[in-house]
PDB file of N, CA and C in Angstrom:
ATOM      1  N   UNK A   1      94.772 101.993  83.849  1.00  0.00           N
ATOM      2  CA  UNK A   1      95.737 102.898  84.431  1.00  0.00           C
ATOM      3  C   UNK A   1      96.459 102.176  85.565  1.00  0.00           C
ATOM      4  N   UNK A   2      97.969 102.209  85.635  1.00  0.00           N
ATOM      5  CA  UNK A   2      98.497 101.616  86.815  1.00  0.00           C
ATOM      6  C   UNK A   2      99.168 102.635  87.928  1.00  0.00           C
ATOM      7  N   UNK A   3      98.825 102.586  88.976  1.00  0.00           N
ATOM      8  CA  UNK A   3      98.846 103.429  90.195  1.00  0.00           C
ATOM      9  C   UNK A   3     100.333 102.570  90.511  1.00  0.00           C
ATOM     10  N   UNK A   4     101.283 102.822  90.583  1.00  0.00           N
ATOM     11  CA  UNK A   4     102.675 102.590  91.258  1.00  0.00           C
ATOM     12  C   UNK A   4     102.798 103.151  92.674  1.00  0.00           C
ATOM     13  N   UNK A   5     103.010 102.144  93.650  1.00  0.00           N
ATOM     14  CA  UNK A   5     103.799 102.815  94.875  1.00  0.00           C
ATOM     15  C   UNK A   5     105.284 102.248  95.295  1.00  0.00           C
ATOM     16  N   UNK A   6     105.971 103.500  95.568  1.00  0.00           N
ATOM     17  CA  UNK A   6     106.868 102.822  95.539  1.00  0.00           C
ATOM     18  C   UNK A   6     107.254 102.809  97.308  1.00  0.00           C
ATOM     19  N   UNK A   7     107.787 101.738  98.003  1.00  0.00           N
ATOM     20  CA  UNK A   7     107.612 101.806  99.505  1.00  0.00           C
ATOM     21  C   UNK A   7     108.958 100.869  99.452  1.00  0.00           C
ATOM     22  N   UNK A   8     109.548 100.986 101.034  1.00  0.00           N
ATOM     23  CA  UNK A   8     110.574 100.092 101.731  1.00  0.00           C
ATOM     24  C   UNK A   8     109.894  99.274 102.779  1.00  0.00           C
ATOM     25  N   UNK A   9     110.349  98.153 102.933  1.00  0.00           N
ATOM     26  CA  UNK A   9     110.131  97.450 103.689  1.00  0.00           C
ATOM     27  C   UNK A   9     110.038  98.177 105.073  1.00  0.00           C
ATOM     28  N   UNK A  10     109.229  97.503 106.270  1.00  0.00           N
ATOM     29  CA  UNK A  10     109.176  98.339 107.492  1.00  0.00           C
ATOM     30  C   UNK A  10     109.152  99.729 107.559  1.00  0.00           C
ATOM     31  N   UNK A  11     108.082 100.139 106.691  1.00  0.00           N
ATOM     32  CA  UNK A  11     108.007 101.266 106.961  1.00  0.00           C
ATOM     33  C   UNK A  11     106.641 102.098 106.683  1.00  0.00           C
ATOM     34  N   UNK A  12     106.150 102.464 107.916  1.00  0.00           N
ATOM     35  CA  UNK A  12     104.968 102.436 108.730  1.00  0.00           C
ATOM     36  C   UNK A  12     104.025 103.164 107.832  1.00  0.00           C
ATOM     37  N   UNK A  13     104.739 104.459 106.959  1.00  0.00           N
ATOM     38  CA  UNK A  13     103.930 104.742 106.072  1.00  0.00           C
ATOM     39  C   UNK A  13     103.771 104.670 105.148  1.00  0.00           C
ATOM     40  N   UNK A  14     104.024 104.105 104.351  1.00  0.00           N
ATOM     41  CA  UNK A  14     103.901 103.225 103.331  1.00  0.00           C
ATOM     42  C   UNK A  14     103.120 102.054 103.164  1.00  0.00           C
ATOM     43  N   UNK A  15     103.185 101.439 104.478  1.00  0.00           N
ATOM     44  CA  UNK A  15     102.240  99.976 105.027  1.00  0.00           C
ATOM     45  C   UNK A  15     100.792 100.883 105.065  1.00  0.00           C
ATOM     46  N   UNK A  16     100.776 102.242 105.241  1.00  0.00           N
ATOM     47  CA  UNK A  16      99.447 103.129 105.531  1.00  0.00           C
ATOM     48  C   UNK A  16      98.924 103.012 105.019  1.00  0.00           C
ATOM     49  N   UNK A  17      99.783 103.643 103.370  1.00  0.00           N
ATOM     50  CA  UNK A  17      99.094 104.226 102.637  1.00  0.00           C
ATOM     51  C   UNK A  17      98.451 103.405 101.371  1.00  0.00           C
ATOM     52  N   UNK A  18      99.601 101.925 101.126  1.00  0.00           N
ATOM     53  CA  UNK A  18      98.795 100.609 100.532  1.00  0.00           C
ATOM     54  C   UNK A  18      97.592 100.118 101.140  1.00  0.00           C
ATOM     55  N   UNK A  19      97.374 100.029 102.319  1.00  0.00           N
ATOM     56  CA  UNK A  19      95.894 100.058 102.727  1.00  0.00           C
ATOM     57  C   UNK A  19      95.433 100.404 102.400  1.00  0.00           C
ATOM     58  N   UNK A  20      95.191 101.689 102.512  1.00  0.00           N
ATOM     59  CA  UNK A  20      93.985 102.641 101.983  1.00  0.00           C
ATOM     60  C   UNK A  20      93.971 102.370 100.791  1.00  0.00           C
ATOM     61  N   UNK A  21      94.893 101.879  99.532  1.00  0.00           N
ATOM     62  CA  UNK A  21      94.834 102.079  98.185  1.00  0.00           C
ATOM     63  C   UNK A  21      94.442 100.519  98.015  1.00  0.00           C
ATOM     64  N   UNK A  22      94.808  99.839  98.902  1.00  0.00           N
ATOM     65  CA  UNK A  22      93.696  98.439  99.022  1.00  0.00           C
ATOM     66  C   UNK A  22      92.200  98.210  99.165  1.00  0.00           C
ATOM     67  N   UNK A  23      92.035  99.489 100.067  1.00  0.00           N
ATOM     68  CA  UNK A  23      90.799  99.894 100.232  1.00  0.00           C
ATOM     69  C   UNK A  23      89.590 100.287  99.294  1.00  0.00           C
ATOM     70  N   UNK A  24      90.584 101.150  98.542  1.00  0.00           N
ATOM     71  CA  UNK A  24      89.835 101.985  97.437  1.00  0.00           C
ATOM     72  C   UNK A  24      89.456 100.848  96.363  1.00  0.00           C
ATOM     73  N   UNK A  25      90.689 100.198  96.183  1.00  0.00           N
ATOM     74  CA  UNK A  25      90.295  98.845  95.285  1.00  0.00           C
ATOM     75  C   UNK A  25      88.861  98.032  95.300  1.00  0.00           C
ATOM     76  N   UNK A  26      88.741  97.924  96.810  1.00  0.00           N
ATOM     77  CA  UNK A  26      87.500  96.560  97.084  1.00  0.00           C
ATOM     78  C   UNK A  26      86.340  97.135  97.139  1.00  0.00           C
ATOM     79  N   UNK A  27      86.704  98.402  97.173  1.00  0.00           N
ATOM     80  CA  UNK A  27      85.120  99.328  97.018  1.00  0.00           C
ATOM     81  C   UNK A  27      83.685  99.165  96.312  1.00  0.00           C
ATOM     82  N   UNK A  28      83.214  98.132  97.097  1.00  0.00           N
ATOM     83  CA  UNK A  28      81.703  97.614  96.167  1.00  0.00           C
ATOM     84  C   UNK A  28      81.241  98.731  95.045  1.00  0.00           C
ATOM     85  N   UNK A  29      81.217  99.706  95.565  1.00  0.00           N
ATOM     86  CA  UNK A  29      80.147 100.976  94.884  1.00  0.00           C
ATOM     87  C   UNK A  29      80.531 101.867  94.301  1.00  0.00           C
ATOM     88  N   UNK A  30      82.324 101.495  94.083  1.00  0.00           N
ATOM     89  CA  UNK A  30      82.574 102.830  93.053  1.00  0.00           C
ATOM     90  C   UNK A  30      83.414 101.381  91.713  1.00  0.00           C
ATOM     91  N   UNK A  31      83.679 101.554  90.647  1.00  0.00           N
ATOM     92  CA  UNK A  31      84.649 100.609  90.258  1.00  0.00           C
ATOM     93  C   UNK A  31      85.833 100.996  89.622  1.00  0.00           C
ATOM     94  N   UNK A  32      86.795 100.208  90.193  1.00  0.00           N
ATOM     95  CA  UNK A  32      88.388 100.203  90.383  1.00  0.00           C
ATOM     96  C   UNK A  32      88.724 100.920  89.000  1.00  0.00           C
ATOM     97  N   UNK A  33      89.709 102.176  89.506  1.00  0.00           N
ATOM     98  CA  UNK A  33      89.875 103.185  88.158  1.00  0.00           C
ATOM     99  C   UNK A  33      91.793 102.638  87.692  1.00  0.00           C
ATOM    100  N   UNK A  34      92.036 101.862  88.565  1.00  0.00           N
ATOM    101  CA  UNK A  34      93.743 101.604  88.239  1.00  0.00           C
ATOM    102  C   UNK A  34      94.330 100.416  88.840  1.00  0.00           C
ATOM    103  N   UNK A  35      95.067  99.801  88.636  1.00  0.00           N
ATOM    104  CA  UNK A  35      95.872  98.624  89.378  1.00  0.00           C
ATOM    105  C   UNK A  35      96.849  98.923  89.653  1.00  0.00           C
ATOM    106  N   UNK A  36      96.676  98.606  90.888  1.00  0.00           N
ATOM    107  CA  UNK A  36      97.970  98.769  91.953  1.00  0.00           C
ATOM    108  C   UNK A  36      99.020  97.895  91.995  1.00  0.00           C
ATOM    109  N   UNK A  37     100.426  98.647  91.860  1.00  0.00           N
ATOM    110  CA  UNK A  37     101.847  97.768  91.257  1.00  0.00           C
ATOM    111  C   UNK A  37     102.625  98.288  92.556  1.00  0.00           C
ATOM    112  N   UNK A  38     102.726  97.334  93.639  1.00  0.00           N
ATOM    113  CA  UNK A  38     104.007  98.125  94.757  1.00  0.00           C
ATOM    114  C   UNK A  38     105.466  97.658  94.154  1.00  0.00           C
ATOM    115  N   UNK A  39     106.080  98.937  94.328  1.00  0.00           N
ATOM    116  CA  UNK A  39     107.431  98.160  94.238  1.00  0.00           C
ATOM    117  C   UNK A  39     108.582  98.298  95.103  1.00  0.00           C
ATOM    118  N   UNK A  40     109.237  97.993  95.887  1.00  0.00           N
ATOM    119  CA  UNK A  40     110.041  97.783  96.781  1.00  0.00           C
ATOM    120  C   UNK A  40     111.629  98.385  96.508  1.00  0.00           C
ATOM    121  N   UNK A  41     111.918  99.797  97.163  1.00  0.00           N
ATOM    122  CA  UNK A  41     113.190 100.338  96.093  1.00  0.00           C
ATOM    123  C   UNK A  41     114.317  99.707  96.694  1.00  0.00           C
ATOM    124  N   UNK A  42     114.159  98.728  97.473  1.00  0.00           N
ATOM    125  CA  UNK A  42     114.956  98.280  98.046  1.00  0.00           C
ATOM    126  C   UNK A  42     115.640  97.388  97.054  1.00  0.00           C
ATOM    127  N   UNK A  43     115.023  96.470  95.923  1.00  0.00           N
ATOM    128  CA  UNK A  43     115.562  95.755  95.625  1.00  0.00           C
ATOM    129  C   UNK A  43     115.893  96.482  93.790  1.00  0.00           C
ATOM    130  N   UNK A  44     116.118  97.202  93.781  1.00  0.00           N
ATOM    131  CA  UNK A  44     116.999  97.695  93.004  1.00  0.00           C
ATOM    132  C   UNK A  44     117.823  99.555  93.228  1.00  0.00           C
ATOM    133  N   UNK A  45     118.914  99.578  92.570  1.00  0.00           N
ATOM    134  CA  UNK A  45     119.196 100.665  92.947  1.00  0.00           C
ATOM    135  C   UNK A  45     118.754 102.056  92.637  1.00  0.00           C
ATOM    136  N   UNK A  46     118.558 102.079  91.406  1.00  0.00           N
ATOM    137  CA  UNK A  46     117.604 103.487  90.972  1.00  0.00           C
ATOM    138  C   UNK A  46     116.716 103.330  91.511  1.00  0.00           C
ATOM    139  N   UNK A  47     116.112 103.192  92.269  1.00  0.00           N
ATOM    140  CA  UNK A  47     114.828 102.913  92.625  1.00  0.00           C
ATOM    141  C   UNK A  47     115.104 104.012  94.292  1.00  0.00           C
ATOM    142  N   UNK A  48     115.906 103.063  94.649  1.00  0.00           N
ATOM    143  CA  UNK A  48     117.047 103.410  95.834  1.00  0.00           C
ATOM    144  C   UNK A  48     117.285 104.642  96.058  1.00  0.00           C
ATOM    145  N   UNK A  49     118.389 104.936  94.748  1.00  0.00           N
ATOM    146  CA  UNK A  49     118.577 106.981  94.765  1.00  0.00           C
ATOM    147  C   UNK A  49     117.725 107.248  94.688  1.00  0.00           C
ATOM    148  N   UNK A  50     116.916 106.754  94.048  1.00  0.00           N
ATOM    149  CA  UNK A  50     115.925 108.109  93.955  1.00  0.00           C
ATOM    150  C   UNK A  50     114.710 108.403  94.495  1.00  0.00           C
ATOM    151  N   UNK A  51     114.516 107.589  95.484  1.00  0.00           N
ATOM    152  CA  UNK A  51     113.360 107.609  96.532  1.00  0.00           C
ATOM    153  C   UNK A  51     114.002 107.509  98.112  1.00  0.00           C
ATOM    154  N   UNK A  52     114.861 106.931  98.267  1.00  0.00           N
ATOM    155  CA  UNK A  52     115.474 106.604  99.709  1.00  0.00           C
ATOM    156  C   UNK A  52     114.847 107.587 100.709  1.00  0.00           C
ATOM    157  N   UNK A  53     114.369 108.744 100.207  1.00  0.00           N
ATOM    158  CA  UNK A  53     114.427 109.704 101.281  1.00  0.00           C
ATOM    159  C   UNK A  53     112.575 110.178 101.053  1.00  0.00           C
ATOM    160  N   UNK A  54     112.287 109.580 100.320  1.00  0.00           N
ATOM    161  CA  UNK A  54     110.644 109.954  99.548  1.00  0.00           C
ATOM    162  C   UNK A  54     109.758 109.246  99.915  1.00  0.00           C
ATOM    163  N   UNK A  55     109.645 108.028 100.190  1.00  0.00           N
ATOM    164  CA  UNK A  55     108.923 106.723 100.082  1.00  0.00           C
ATOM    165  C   UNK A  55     107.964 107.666 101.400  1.00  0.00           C
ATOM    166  N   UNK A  56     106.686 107.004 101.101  1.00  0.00           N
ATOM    167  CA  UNK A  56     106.030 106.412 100.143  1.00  0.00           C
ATOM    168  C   UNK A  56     105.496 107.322  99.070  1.00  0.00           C
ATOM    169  N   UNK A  57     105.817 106.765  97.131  1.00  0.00           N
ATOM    170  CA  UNK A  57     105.919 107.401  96.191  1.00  0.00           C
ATOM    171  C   UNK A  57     105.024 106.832  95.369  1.00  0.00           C
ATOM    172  N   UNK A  58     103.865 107.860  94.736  1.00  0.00           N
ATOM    173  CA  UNK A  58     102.591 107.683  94.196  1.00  0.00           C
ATOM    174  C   UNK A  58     103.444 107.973  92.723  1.00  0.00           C
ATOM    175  N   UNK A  59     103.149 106.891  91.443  1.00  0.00           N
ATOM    176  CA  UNK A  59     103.184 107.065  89.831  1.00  0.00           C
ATOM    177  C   UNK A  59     102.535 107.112  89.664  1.00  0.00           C
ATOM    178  N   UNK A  60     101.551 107.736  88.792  1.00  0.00           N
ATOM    179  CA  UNK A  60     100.264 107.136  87.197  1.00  0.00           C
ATOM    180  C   UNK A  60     101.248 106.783  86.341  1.00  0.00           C
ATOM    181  N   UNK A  61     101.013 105.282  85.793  1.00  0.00           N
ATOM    182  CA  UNK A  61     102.097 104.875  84.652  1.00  0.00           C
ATOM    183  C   UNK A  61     100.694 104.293  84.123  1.00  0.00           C
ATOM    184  N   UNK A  62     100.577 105.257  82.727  1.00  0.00           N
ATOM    185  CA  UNK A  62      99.856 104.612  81.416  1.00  0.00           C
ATOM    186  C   UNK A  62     100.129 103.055  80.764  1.00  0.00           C
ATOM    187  N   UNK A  63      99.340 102.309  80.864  1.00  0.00           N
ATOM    188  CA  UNK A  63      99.438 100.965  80.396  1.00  0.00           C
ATOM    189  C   UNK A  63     101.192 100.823  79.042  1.00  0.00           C
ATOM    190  N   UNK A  64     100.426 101.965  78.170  1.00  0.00           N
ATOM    191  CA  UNK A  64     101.581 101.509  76.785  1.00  0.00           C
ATOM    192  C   UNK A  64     102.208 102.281  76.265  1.00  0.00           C
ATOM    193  N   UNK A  65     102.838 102.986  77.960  1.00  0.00           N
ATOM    194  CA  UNK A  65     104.006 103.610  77.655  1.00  0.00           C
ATOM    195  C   UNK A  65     104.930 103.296  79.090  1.00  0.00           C
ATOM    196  N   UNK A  66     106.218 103.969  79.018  1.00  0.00           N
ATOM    197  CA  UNK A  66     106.951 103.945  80.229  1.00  0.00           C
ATOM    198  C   UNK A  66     107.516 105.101  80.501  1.00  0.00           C
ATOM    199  N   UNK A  67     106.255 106.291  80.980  1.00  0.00           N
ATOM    200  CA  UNK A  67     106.411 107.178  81.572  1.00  0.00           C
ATOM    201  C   UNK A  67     105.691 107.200  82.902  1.00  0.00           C
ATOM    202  N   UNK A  68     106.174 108.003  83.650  1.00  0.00           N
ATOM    203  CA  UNK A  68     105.312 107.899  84.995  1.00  0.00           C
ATOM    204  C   UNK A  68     105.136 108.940  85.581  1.00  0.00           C
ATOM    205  N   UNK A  69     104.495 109.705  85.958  1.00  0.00           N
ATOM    206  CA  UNK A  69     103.947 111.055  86.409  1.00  0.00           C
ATOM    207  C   UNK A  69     103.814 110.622  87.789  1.00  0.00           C
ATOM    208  N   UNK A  70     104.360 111.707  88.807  1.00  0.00           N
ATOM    209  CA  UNK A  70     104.443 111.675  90.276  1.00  0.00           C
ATOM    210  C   UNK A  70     103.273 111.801  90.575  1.00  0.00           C
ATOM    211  N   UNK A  71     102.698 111.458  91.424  1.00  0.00           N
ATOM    212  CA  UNK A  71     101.240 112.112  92.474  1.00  0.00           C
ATOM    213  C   UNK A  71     101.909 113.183  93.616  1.00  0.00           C
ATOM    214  N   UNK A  72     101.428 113.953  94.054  1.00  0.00           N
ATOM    215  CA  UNK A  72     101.541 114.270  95.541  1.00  0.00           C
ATOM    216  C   UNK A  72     101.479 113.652  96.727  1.00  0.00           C
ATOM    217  N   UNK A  73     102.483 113.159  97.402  1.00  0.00           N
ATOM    218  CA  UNK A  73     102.246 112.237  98.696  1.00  0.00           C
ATOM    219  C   UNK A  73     101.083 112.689  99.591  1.00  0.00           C
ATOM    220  N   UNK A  74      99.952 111.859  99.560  1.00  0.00           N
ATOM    221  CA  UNK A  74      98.781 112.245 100.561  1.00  0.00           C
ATOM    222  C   UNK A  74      99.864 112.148 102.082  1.00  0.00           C
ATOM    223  N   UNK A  75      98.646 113.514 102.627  1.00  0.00           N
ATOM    224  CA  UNK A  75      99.097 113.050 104.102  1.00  0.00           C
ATOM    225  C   UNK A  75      98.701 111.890 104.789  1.00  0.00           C
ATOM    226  N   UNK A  76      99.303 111.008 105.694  1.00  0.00           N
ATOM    227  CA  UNK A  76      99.311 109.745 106.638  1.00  0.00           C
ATOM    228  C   UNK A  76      98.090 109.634 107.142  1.00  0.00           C
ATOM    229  N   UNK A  77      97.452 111.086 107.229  1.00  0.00           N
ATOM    230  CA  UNK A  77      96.285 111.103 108.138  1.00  0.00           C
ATOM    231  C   UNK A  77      95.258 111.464 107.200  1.00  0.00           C
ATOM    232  N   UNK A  78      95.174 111.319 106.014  1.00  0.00           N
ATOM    233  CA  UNK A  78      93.992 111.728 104.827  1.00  0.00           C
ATOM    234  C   UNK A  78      93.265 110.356 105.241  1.00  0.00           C
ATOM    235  N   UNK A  79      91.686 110.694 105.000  1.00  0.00           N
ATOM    236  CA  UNK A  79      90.828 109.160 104.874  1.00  0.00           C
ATOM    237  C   UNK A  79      90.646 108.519 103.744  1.00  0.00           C
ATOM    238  N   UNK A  80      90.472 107.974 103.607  1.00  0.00           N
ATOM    239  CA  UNK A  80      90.058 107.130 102.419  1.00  0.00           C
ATOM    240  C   UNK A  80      89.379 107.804 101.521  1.00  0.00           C
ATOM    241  N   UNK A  81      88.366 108.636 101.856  1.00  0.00           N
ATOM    242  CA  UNK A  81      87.203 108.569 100.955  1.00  0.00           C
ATOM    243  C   UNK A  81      88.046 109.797 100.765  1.00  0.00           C
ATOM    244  N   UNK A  82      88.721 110.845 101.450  1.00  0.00           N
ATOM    245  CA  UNK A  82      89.266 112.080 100.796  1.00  0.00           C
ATOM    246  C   UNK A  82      90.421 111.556  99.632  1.00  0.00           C
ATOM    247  N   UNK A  83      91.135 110.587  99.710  1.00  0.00           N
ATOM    248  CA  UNK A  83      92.027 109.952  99.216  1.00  0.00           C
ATOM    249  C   UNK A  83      91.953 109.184  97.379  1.00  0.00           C
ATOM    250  N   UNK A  84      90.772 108.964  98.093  1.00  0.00           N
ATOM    251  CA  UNK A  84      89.686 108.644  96.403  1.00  0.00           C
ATOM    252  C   UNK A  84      89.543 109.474  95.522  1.00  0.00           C
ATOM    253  N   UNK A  85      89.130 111.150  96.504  1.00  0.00           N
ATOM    254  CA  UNK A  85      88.233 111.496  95.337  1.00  0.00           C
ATOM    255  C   UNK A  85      89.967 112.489  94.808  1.00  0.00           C
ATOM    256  N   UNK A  86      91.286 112.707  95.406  1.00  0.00           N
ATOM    257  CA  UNK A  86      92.447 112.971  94.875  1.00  0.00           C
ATOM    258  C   UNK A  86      92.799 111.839  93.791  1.00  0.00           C
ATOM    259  N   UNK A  87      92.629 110.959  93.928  1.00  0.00           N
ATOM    260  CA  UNK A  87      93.527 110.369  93.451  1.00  0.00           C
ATOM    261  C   UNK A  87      92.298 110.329  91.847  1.00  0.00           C
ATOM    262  N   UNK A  88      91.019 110.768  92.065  1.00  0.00           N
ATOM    263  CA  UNK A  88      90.009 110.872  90.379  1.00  0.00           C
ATOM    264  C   UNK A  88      90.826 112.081  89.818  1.00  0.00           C
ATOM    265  N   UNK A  89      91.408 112.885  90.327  1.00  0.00           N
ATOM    266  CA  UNK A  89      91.884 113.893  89.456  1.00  0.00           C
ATOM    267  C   UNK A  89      93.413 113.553  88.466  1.00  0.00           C
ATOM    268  N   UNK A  90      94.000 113.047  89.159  1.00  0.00           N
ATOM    269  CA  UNK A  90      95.468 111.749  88.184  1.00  0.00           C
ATOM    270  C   UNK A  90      94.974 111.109  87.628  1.00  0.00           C
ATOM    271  N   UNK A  91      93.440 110.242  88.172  1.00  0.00           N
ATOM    272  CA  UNK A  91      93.699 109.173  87.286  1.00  0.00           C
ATOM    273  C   UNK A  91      92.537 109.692  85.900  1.00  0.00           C
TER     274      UNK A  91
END
């Protein structure tokens, strides 16, 4: 399963919230349910419209297809471990 975020450069929450999803990654004791794909809407334009005002933007994109289902933006201030057990219900 690939976890998409989509984020702009310099921008504080977004830098947050890849942490934490860095976090969840290195997690000795649970094992990694998705790979994490950032993508930067800066450098293209659909990407651009359609987040400019959203970022930071959670996908589930299924390996062998090219659809992508939104997540709910966690709040800035969710922990990790609350962050985990949201993100078992997408993935």
């Amino acid at each position: 399963m690939n976890l998409i975020l989509y984020s702009k450069p310099s921008c504080h929450l977004c830098e947050g919230l890849q942490e934490k999803l860095e976090e969840i990654q290195k997690d000795p004791d649970k094992p990694c349910l998705f790979k994490l794909e950032i993508r930067d809407i800066t450098t293209r334009d659909d990407w651009f419209q359609a987040y400019q005002y959203e970022v930071p933007v959670l996908c589930v994109s299924v390996s062998d297809t090219t659809t992508e289902k939104l997540i709910p933006r966690p709040s800035p201030r969710m922990p990790v471990k609350k962050l985990q057990q949201m993100l078992q219900k997408y993935l």
